[in-house]
N, C-alpha and C. Protein backbone atom coordinates (compact mmCIF):
# COMPACT_ATOMS: atom_id res chain seq x y z
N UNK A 1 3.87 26.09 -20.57
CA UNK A 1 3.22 24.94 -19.98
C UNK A 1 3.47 23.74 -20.90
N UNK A 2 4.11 22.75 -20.28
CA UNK A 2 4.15 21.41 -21.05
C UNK A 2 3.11 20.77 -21.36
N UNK A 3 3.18 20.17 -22.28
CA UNK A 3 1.87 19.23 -23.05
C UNK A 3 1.23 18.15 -22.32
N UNK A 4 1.87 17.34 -21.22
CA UNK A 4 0.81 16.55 -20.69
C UNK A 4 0.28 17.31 -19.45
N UNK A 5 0.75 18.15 -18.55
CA UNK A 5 0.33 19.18 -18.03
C UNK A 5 -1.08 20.11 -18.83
N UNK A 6 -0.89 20.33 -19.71
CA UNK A 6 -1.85 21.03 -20.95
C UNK A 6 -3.32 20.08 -20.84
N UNK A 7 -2.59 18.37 -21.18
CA UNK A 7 -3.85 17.62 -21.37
C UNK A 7 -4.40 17.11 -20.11
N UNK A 8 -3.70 17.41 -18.57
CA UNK A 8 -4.21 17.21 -17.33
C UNK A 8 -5.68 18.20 -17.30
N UNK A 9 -4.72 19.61 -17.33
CA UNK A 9 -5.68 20.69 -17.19
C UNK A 9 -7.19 20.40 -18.22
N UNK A 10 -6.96 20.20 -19.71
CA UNK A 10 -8.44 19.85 -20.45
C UNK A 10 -9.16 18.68 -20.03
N UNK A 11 -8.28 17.72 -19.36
CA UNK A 11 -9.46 16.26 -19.39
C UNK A 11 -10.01 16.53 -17.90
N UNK A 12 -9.30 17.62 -17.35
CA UNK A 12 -10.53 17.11 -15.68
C UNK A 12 -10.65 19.07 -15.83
N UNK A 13 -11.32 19.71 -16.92
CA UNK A 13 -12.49 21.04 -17.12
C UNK A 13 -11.74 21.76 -16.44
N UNK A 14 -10.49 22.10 -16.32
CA UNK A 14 -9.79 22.78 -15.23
C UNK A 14 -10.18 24.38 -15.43
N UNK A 15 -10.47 24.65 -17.28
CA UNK A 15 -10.24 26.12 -17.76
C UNK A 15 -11.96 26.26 -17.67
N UNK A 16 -12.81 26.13 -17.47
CA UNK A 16 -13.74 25.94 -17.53
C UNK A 16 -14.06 26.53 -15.40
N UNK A 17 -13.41 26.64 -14.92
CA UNK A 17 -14.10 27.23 -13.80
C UNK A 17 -13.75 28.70 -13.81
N UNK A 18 -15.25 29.23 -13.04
CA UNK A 18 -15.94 30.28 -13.09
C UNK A 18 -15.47 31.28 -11.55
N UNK A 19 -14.51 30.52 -11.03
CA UNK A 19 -14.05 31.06 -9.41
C UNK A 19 -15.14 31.57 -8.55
N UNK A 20 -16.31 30.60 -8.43
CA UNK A 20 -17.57 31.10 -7.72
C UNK A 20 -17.06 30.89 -6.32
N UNK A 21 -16.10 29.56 -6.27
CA UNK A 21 -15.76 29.60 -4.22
C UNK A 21 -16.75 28.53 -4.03
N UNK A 22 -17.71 27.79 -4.49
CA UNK A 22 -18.46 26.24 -4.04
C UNK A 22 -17.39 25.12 -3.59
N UNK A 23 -16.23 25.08 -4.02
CA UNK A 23 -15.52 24.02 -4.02
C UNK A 23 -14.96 24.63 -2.77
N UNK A 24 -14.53 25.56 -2.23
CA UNK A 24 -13.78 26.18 -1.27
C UNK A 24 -14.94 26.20 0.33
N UNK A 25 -16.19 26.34 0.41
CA UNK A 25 -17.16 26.42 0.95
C UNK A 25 -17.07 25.11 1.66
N UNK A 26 -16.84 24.10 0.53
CA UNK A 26 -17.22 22.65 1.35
C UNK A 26 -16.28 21.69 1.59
N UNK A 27 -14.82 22.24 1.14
CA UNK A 27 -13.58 21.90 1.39
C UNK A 27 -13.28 21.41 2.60
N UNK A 28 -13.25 20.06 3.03
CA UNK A 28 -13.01 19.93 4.47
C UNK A 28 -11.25 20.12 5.08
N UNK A 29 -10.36 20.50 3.78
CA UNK A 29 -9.04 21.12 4.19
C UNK A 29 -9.20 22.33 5.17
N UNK A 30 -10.32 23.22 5.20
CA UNK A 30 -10.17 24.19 5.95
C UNK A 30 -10.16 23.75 7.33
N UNK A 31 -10.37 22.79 7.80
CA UNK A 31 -11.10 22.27 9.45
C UNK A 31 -9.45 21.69 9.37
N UNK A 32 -8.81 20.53 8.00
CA UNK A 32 -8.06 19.39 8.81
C UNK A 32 -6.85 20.63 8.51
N UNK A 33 -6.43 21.21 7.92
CA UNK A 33 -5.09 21.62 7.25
C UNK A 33 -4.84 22.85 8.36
N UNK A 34 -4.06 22.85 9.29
CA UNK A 34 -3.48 24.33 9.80
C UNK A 34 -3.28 25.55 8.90
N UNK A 35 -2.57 25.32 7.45
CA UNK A 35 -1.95 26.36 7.04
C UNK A 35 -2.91 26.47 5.98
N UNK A 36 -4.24 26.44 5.92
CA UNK A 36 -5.48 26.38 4.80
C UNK A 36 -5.39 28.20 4.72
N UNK A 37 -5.63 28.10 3.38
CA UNK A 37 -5.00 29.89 2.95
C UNK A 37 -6.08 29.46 1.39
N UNK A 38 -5.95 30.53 0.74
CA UNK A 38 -6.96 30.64 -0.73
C UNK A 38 -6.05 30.06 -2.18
N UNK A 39 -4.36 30.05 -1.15
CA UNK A 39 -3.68 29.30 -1.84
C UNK A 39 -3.18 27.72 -1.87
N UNK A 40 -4.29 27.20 -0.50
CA UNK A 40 -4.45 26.04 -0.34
C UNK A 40 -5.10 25.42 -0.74
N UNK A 41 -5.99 25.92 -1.11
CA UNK A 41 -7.75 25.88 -1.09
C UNK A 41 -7.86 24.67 -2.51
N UNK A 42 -9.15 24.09 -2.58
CA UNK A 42 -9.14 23.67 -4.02
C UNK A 42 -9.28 24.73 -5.29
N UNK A 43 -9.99 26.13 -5.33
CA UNK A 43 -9.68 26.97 -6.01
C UNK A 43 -8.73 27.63 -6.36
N UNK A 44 -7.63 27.92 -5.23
CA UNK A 44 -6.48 27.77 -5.34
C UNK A 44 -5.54 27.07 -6.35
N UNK A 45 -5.58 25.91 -6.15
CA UNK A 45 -4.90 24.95 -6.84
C UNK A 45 -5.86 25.02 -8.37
N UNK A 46 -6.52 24.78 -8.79
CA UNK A 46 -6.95 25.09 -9.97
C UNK A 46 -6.68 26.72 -10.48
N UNK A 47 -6.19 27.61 -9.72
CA UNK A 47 -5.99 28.54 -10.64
C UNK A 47 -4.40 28.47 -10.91
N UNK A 48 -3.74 27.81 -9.73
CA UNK A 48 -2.19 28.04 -9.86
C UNK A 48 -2.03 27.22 -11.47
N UNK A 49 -2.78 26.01 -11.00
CA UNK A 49 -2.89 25.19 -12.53
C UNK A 49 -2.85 25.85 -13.77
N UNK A 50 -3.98 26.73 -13.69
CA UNK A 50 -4.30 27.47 -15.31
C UNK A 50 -3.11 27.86 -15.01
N UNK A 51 -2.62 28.82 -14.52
CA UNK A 51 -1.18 29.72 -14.85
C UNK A 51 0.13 28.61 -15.28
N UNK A 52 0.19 27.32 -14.89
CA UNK A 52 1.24 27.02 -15.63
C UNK A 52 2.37 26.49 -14.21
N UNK A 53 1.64 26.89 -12.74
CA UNK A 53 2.93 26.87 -11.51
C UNK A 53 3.35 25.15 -11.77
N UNK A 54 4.57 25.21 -11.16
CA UNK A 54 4.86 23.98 -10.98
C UNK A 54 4.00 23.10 -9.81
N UNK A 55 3.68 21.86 -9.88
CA UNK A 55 3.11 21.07 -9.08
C UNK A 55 3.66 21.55 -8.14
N UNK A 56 4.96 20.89 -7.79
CA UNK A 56 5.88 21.03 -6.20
C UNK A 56 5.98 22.33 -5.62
N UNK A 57 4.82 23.41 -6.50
CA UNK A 57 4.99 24.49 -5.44
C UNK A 57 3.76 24.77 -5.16
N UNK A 58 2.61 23.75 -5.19
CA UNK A 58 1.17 23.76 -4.76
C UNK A 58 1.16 23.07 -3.84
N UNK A 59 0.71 23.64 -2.28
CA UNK A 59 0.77 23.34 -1.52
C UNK A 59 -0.52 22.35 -1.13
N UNK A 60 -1.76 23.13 -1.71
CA UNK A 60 -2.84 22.12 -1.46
C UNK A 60 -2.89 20.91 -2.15
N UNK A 61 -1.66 20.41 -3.21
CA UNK A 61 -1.93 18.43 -3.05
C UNK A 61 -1.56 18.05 -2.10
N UNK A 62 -0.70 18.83 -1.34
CA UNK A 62 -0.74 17.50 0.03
C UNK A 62 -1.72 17.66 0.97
N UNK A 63 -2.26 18.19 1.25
CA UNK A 63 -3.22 18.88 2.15
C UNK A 63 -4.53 18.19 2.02
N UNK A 64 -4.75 17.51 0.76
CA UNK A 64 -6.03 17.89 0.00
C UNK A 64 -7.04 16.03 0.77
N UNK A 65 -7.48 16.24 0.83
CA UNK A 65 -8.40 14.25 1.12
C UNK A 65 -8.81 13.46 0.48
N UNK A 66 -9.18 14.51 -1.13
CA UNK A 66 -9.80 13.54 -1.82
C UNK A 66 -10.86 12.88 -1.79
N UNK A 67 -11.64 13.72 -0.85
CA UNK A 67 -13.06 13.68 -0.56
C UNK A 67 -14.17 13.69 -1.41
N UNK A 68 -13.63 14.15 -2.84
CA UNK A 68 -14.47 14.72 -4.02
C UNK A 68 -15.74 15.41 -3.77
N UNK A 69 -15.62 16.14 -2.72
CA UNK A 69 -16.63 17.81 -2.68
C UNK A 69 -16.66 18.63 -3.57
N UNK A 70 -15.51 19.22 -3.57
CA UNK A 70 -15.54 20.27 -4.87
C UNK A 70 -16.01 19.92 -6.06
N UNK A 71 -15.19 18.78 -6.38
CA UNK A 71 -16.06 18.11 -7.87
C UNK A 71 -17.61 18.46 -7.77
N UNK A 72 -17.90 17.50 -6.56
CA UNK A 72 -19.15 17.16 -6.62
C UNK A 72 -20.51 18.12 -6.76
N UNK A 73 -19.61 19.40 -6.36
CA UNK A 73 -20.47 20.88 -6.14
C UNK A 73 -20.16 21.73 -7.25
N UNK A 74 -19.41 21.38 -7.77
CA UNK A 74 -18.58 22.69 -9.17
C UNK A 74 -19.89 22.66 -10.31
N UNK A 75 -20.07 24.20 -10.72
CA UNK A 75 -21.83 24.12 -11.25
C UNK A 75 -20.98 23.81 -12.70
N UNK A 76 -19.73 24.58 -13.03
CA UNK A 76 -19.22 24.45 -14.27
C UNK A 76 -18.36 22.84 -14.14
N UNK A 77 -18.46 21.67 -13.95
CA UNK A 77 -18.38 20.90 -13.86
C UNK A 77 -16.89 20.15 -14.25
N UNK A 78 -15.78 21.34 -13.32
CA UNK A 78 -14.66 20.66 -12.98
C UNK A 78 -14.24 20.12 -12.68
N UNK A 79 -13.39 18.63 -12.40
CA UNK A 79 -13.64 17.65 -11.88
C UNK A 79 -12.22 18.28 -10.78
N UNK A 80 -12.02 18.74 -9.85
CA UNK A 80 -10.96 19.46 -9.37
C UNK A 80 -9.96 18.20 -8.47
N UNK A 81 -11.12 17.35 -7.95
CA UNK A 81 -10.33 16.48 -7.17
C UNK A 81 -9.44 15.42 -7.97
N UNK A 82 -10.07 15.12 -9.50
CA UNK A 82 -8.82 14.46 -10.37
C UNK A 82 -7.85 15.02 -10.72
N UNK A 83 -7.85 16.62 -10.53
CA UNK A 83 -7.24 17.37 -11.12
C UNK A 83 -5.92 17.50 -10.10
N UNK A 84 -6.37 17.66 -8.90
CA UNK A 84 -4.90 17.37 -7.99
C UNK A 84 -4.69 15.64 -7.78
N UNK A 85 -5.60 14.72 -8.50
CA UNK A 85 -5.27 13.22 -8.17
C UNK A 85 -3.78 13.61 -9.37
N UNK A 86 -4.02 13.69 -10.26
CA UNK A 86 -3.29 13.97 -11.37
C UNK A 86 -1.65 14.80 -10.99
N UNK A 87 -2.28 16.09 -10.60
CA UNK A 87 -1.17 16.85 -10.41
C UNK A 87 -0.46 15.91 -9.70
N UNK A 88 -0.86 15.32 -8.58
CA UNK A 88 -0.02 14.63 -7.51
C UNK A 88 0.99 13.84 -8.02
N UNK A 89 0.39 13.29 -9.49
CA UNK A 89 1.19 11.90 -9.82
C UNK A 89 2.38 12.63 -10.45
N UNK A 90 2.41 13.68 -11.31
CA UNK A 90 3.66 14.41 -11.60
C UNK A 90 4.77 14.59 -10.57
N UNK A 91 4.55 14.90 -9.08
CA UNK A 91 5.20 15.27 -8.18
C UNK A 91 6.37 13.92 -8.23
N UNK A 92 7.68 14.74 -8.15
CA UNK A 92 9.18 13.88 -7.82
C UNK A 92 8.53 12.81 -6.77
N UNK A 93 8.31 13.13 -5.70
CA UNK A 93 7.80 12.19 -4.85
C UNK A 93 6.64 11.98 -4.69
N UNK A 94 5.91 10.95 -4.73
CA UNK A 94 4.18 10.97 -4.89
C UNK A 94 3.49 11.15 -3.41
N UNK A 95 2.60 12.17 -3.06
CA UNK A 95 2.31 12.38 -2.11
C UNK A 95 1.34 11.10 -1.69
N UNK A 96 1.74 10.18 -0.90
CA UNK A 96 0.70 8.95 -0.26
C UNK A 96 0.99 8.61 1.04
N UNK A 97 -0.09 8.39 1.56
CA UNK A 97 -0.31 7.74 2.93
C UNK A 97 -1.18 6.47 2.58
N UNK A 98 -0.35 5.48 2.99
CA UNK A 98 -0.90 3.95 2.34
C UNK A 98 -1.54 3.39 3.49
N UNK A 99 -2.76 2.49 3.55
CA UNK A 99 -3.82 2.04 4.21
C UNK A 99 -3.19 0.67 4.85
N UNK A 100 -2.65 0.44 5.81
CA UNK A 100 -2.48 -0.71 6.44
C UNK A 100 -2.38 -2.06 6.04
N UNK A 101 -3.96 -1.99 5.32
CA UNK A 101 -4.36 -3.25 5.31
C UNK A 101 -4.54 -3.73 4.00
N UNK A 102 -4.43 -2.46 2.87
CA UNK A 102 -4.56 -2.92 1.72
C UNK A 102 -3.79 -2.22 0.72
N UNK A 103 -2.84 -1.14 1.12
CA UNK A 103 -2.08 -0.75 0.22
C UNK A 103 -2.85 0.73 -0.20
N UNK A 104 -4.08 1.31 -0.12
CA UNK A 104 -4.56 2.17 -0.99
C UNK A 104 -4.27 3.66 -0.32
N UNK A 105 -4.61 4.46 -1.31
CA UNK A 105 -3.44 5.71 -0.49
C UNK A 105 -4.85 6.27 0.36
N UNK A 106 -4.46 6.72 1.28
CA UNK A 106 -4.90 7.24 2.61
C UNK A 106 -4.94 8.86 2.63
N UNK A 107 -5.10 9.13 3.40
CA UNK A 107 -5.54 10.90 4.41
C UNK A 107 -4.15 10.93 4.51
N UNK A 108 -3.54 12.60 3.76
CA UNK A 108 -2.48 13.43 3.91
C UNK A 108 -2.64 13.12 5.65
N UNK A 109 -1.01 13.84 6.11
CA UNK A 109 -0.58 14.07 7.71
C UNK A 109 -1.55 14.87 8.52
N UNK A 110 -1.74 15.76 7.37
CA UNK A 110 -2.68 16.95 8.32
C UNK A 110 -4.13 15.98 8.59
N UNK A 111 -4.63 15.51 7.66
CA UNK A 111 -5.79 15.03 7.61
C UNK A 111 -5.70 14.19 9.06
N UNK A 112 -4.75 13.15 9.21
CA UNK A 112 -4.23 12.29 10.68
C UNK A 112 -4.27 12.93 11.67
N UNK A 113 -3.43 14.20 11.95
CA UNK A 113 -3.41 14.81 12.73
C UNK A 113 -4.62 15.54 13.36
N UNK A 114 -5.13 16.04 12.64
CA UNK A 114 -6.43 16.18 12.81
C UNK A 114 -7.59 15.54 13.49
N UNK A 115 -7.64 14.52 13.08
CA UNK A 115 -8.53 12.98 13.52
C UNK A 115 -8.03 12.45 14.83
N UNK A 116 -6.95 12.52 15.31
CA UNK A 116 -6.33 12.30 16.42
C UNK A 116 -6.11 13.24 17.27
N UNK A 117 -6.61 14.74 17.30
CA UNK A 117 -6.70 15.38 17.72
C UNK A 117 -8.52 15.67 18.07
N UNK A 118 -9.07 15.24 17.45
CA UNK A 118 -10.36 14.87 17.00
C UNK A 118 -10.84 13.53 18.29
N UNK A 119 -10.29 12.48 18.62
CA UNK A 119 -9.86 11.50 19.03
C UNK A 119 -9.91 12.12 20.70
N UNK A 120 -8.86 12.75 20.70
CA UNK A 120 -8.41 13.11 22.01
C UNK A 120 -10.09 14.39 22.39
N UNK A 121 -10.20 14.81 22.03
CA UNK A 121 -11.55 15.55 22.03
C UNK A 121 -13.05 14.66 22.11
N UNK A 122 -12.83 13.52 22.82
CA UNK A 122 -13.99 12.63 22.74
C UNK A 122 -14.61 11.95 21.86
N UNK A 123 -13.59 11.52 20.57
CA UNK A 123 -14.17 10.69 19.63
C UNK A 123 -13.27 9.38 19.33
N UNK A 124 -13.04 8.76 20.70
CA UNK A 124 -12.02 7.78 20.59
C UNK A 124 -12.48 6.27 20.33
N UNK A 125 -13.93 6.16 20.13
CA UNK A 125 -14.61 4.65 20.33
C UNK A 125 -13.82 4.16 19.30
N UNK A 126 -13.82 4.19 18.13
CA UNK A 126 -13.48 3.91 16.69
C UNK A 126 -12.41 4.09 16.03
N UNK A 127 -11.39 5.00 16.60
CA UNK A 127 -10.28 5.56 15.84
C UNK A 127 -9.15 4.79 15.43
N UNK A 128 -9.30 3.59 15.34
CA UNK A 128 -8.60 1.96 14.80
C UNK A 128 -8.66 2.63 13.85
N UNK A 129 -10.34 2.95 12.84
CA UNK A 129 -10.97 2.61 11.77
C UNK A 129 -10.49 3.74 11.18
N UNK A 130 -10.27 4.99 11.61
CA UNK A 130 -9.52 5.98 11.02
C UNK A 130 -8.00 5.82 10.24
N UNK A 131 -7.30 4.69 10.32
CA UNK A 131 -6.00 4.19 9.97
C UNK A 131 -6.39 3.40 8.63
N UNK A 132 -7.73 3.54 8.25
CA UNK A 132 -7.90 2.50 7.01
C UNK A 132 -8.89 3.66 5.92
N UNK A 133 -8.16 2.64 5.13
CA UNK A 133 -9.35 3.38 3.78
C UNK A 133 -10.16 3.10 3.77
N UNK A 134 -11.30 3.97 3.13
CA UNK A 134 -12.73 3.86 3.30
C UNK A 134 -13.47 2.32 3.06
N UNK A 135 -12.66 1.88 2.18
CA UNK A 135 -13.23 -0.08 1.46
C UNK A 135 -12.97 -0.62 2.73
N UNK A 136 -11.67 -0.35 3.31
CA UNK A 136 -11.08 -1.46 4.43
C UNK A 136 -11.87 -1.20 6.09
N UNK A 137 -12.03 -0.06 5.83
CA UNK A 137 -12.68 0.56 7.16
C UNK A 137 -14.55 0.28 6.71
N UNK A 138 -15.17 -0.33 5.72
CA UNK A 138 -16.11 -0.86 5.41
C UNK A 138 -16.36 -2.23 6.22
N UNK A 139 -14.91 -3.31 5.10
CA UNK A 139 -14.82 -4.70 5.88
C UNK A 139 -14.76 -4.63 7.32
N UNK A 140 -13.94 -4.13 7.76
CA UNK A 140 -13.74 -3.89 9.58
C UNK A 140 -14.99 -3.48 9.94
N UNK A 141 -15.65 -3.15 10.02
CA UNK A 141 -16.99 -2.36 10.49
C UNK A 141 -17.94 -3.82 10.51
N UNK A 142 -18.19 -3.89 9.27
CA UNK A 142 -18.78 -4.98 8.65
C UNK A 142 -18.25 -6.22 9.81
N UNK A 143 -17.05 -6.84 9.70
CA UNK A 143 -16.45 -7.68 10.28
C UNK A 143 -16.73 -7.62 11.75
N UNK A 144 -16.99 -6.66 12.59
CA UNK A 144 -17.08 -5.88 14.33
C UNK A 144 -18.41 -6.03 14.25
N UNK A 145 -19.42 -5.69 13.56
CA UNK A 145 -20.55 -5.90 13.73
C UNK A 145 -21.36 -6.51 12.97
N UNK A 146 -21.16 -8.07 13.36
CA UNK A 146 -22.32 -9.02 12.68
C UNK A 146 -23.44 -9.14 14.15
């Protein structure tokens, strides 16, 4: 394992989880991701981590939303969602879906696909607001309803 890889894994508690499955429980990859497996999972990806796998063969950074659940639930207090913000940035190509209106990275494909499938299932009032990041899809909201 290479050394800034080494200091990814210590600064966001990577060795420090206990594989209880909290982060996996509230993972909303399981609903958006088709191919959601235990090797998708956010536990997943933190163990491929400890072992040393290469980024580009972890399937759950692209998958992943960045929702910061897992973090937010991990009792041993892994920060998991920096931990694939991180991994991501190593990747040859940086996994992003950029926000329209302001540049900021957005919801993986699956996550889209999903929502628009979501959409077509009777949740179409709003689904502009689904094309923006959470700040921009704030202003717009904000902006639609004074």
């Amino acid at each position: 394992m290479n050394r800034p890889y080494q200091e990814i894994l210590t600064a966001r508690g990577a060795f420090r989880c206990v594989e209880c499955g909290k982060c996996v429980a509230l993972c909303p990859m399981a609903e958006t991701a088709p191919e959601f497996s235990r090797r998708t999972s956010p536990r997943g990806v933190v163990q491929q981590a400890q072992r040393g796998e290469d980024a580009a063969d972890m399937p759950g950074l692209v998958s992943c939303l960045q929702c910061r659940s897992c973090s937010q639930t991990c009792p041993a207090g892994v920060d998991v969602a920096g931990l694939i913000a991180d991994l991501r940035a190593t990747l040859p190509q940086p996994v992003q879906v950029i926000c329209p209106a302001c540049g900021t990275p957005l919801l993986p494909a699956d996550a889209e696909a999903y929502l628009a499938r979501a959409a077509n299932a009777g949740f179409e009032s709003e689904l502009s607001y689904a094309s923006l990041c959470p700040s921009c899809r704030r202003r717009a909201y904000a902006r639609n309803n004074r």
